[in-house]
PDB file of N, CA and C in Angstrom:
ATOM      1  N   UNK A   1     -11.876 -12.866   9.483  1.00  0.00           N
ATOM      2  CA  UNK A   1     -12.023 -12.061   8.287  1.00  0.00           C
ATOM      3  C   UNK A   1     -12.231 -10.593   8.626  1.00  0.00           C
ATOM      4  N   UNK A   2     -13.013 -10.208   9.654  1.00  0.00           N
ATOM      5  CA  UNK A   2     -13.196  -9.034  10.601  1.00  0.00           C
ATOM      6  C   UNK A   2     -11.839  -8.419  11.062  1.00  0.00           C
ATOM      7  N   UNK A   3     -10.844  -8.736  11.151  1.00  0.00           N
ATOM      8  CA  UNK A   3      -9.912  -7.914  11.753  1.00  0.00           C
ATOM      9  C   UNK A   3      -8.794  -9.268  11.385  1.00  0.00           C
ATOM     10  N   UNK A   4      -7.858  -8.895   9.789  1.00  0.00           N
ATOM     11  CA  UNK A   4      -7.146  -9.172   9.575  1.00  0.00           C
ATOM     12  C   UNK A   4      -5.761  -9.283  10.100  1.00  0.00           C
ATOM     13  N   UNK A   5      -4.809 -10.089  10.413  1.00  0.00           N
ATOM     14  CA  UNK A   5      -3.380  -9.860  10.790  1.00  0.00           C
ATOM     15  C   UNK A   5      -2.508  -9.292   9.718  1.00  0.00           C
ATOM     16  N   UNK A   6      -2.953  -9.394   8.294  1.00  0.00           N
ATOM     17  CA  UNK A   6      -2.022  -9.027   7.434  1.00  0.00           C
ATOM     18  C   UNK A   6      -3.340  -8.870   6.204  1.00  0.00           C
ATOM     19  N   UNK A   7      -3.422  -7.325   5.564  1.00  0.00           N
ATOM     20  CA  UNK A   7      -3.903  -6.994   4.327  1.00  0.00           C
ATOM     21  C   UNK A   7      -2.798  -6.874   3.286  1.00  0.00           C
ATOM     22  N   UNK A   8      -3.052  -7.734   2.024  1.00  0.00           N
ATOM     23  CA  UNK A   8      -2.522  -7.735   0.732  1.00  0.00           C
ATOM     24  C   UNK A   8      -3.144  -6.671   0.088  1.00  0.00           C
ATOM     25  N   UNK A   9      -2.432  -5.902  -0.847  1.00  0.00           N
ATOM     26  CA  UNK A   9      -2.802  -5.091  -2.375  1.00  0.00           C
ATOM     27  C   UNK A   9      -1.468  -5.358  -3.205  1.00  0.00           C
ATOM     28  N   UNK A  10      -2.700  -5.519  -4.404  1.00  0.00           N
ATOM     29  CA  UNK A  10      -2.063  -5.757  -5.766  1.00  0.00           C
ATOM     30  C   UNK A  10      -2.219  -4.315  -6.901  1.00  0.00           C
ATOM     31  N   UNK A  11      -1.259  -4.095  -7.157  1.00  0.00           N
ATOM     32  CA  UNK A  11      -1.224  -2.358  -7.671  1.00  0.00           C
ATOM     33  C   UNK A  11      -2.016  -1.612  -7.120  1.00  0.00           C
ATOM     34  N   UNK A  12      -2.576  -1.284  -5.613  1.00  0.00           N
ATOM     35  CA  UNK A  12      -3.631  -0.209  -5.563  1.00  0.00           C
ATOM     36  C   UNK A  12      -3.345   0.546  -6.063  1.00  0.00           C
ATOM     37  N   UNK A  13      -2.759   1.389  -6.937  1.00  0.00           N
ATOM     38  CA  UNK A  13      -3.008   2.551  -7.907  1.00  0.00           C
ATOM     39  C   UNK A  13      -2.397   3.094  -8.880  1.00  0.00           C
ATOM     40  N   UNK A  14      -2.782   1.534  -9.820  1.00  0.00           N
ATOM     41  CA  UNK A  14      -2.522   1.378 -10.877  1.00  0.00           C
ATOM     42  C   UNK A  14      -3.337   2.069 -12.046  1.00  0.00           C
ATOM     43  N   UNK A  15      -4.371   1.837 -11.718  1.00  0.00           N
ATOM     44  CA  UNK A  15      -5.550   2.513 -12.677  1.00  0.00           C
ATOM     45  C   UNK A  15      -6.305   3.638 -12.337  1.00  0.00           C
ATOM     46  N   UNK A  16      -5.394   4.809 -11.085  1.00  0.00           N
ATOM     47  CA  UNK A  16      -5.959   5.808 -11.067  1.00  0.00           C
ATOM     48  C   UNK A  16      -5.430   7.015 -11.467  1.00  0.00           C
ATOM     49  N   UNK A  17      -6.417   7.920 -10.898  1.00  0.00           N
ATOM     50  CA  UNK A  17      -6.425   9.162 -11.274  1.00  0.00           C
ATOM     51  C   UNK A  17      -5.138   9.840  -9.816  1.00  0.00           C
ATOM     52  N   UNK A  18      -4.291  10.912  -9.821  1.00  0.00           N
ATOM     53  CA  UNK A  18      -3.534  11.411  -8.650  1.00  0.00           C
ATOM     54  C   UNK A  18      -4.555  11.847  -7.616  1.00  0.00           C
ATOM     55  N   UNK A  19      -5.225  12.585  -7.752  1.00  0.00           N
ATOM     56  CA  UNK A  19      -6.463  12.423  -6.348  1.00  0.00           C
ATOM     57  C   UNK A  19      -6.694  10.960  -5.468  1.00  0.00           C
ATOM     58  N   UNK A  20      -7.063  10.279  -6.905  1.00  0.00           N
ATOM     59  CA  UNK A  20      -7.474   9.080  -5.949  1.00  0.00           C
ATOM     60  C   UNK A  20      -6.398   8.314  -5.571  1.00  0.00           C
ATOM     61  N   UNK A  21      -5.444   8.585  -5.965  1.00  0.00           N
ATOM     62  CA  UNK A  21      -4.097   7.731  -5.779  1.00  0.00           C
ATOM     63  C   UNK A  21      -4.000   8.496  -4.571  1.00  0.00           C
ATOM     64  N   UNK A  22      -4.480   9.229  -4.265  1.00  0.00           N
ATOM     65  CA  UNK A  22      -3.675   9.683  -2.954  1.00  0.00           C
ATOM     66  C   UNK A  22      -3.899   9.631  -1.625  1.00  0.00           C
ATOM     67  N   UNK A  23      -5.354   9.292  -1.974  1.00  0.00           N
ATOM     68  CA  UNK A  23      -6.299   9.254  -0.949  1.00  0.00           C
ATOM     69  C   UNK A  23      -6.369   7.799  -0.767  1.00  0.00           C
ATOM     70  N   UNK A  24      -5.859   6.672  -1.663  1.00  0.00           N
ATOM     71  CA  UNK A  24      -6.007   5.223  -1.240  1.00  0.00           C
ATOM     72  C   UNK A  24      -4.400   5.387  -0.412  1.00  0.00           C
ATOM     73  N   UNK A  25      -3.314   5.969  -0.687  1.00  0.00           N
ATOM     74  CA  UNK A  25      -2.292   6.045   0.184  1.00  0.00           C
ATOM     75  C   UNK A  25      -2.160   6.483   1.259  1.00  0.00           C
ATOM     76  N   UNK A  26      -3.310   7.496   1.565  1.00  0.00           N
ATOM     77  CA  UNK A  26      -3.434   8.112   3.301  1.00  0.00           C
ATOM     78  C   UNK A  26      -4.271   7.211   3.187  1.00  0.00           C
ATOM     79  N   UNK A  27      -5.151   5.846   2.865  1.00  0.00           N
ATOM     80  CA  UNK A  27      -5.856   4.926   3.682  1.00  0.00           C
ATOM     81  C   UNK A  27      -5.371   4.307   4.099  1.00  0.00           C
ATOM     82  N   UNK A  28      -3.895   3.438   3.209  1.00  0.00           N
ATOM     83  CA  UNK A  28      -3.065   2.703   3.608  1.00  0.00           C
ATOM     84  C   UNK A  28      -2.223   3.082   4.804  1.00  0.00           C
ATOM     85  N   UNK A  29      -1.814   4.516   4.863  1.00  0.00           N
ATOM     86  CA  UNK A  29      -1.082   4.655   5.658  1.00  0.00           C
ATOM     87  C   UNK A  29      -1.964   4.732   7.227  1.00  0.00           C
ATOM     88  N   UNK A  30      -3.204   5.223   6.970  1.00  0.00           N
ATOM     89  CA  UNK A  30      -3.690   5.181   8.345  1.00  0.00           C
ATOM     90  C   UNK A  30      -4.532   3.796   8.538  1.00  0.00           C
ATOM     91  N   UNK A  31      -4.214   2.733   7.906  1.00  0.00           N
ATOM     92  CA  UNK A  31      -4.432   1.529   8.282  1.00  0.00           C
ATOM     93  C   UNK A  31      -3.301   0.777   8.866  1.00  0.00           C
ATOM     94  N   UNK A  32      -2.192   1.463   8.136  1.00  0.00           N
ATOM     95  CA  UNK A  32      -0.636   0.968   8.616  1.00  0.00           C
ATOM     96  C   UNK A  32      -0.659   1.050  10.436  1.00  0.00           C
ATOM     97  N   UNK A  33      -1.082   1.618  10.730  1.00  0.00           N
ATOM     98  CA  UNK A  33      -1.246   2.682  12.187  1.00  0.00           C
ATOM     99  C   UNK A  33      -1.568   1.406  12.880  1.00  0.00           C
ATOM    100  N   UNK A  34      -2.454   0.576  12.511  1.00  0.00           N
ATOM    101  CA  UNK A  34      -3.280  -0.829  13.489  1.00  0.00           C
ATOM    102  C   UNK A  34      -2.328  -1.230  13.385  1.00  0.00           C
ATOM    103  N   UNK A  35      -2.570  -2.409  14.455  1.00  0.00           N
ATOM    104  CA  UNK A  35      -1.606  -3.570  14.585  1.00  0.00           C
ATOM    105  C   UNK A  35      -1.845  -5.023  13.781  1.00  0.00           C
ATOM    106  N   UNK A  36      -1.573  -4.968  12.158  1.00  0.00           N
ATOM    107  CA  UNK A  36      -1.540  -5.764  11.334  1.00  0.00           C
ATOM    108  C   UNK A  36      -0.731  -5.296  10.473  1.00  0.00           C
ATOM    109  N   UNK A  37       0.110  -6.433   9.447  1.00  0.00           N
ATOM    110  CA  UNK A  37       0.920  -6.622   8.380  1.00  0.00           C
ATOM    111  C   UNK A  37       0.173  -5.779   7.285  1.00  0.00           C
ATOM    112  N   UNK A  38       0.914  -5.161   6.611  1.00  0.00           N
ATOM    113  CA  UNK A  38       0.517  -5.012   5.132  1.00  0.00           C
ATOM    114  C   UNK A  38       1.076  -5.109   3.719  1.00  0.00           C
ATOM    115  N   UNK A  39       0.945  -5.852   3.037  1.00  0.00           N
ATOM    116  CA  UNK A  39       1.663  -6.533   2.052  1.00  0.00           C
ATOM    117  C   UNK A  39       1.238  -5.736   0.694  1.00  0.00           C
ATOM    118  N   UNK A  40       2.008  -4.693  -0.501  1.00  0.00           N
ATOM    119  CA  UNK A  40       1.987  -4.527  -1.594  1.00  0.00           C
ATOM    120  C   UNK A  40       2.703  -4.336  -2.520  1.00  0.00           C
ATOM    121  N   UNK A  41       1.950  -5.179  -3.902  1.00  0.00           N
ATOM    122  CA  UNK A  41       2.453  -5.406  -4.653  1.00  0.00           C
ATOM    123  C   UNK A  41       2.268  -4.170  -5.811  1.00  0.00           C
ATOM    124  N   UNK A  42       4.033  -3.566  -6.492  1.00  0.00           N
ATOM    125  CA  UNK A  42       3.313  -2.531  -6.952  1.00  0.00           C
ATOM    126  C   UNK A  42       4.770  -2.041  -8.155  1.00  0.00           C
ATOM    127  N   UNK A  43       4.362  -1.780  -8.977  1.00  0.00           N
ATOM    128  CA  UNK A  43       5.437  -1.366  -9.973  1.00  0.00           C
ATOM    129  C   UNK A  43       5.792   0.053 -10.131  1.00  0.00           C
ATOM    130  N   UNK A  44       4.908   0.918  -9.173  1.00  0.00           N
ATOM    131  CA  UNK A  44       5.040   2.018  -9.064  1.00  0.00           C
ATOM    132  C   UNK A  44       6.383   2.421  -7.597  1.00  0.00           C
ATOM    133  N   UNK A  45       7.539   2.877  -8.146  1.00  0.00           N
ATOM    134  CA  UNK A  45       8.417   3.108  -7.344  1.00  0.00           C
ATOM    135  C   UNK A  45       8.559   4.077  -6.244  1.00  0.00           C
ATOM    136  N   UNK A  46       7.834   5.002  -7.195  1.00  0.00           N
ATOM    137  CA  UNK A  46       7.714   6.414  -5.985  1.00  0.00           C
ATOM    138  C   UNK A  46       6.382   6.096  -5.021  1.00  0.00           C
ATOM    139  N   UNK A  47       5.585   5.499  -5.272  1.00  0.00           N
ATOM    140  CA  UNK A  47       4.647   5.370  -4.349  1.00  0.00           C
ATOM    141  C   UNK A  47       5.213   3.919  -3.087  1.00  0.00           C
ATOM    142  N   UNK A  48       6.015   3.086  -3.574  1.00  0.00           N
ATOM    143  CA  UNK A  48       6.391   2.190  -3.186  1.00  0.00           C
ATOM    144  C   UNK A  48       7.180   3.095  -2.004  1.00  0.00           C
ATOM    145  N   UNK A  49       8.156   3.928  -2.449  1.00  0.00           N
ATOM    146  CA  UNK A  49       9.232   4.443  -1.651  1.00  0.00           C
ATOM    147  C   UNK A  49       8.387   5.589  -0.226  1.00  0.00           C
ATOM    148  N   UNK A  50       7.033   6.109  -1.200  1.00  0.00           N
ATOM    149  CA  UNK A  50       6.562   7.041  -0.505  1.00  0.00           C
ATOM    150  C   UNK A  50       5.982   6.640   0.998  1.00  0.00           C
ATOM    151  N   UNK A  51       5.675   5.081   0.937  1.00  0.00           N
ATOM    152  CA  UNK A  51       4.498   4.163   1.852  1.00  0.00           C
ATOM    153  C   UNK A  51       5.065   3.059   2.751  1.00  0.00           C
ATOM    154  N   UNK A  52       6.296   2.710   2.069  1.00  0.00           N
ATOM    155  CA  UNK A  52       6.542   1.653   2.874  1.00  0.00           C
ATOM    156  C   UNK A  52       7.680   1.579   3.507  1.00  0.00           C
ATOM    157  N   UNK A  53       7.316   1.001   4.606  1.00  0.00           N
ATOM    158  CA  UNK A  53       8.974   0.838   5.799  1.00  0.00           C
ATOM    159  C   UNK A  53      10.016  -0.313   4.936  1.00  0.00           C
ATOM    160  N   UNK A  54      10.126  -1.123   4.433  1.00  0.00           N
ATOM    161  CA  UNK A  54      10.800  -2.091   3.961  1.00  0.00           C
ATOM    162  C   UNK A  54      10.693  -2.261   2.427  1.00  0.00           C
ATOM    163  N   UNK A  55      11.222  -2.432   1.683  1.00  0.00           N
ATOM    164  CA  UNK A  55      11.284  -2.693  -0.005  1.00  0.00           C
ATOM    165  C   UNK A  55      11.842  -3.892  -0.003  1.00  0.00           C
ATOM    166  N   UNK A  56      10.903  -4.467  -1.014  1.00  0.00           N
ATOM    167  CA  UNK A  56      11.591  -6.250  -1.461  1.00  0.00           C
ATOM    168  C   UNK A  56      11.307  -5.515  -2.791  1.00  0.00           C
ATOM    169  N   UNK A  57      12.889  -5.677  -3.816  1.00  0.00           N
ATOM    170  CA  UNK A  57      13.029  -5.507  -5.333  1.00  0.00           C
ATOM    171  C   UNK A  57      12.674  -6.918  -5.457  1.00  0.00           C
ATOM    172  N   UNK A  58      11.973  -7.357  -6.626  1.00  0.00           N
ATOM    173  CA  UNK A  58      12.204  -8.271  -7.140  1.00  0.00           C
ATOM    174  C   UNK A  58      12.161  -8.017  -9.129  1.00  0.00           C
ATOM    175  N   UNK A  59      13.615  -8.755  -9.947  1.00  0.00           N
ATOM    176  CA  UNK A  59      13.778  -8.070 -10.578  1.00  0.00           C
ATOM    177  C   UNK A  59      14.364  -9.091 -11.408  1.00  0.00           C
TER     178      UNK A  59
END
């Protein structure tokens, strides 16, 4: 539970403000940095496009 192989999010930033949206995306991204998976789920496109190496549409 201490040191995951793969972290899930479900809309991280869905219900924020652009500050905080931005600052959970430089968390993600400097968590991206370790050596574990990261899995999110997110309806937001530009943040989708902004963060992640791979896109799964599902549609």
């Amino acid at each position: 539970m201490l040191d995951p192989e793969i972290l899930c999010f479900d809309e991280p930033t869905s219900a924020l403000d652009a500050e905080s949206a931005q600052k959970v995306t430089e968390l993600i991204k400097s968590l991206s940095k370790k050596d574990m998976g990261i899995l999110i789920v997110t309806h937001d496109e530009s943040f989708a496009t902004n963060i992640a190496t791979e896109i799964i549409n599902l549609s």
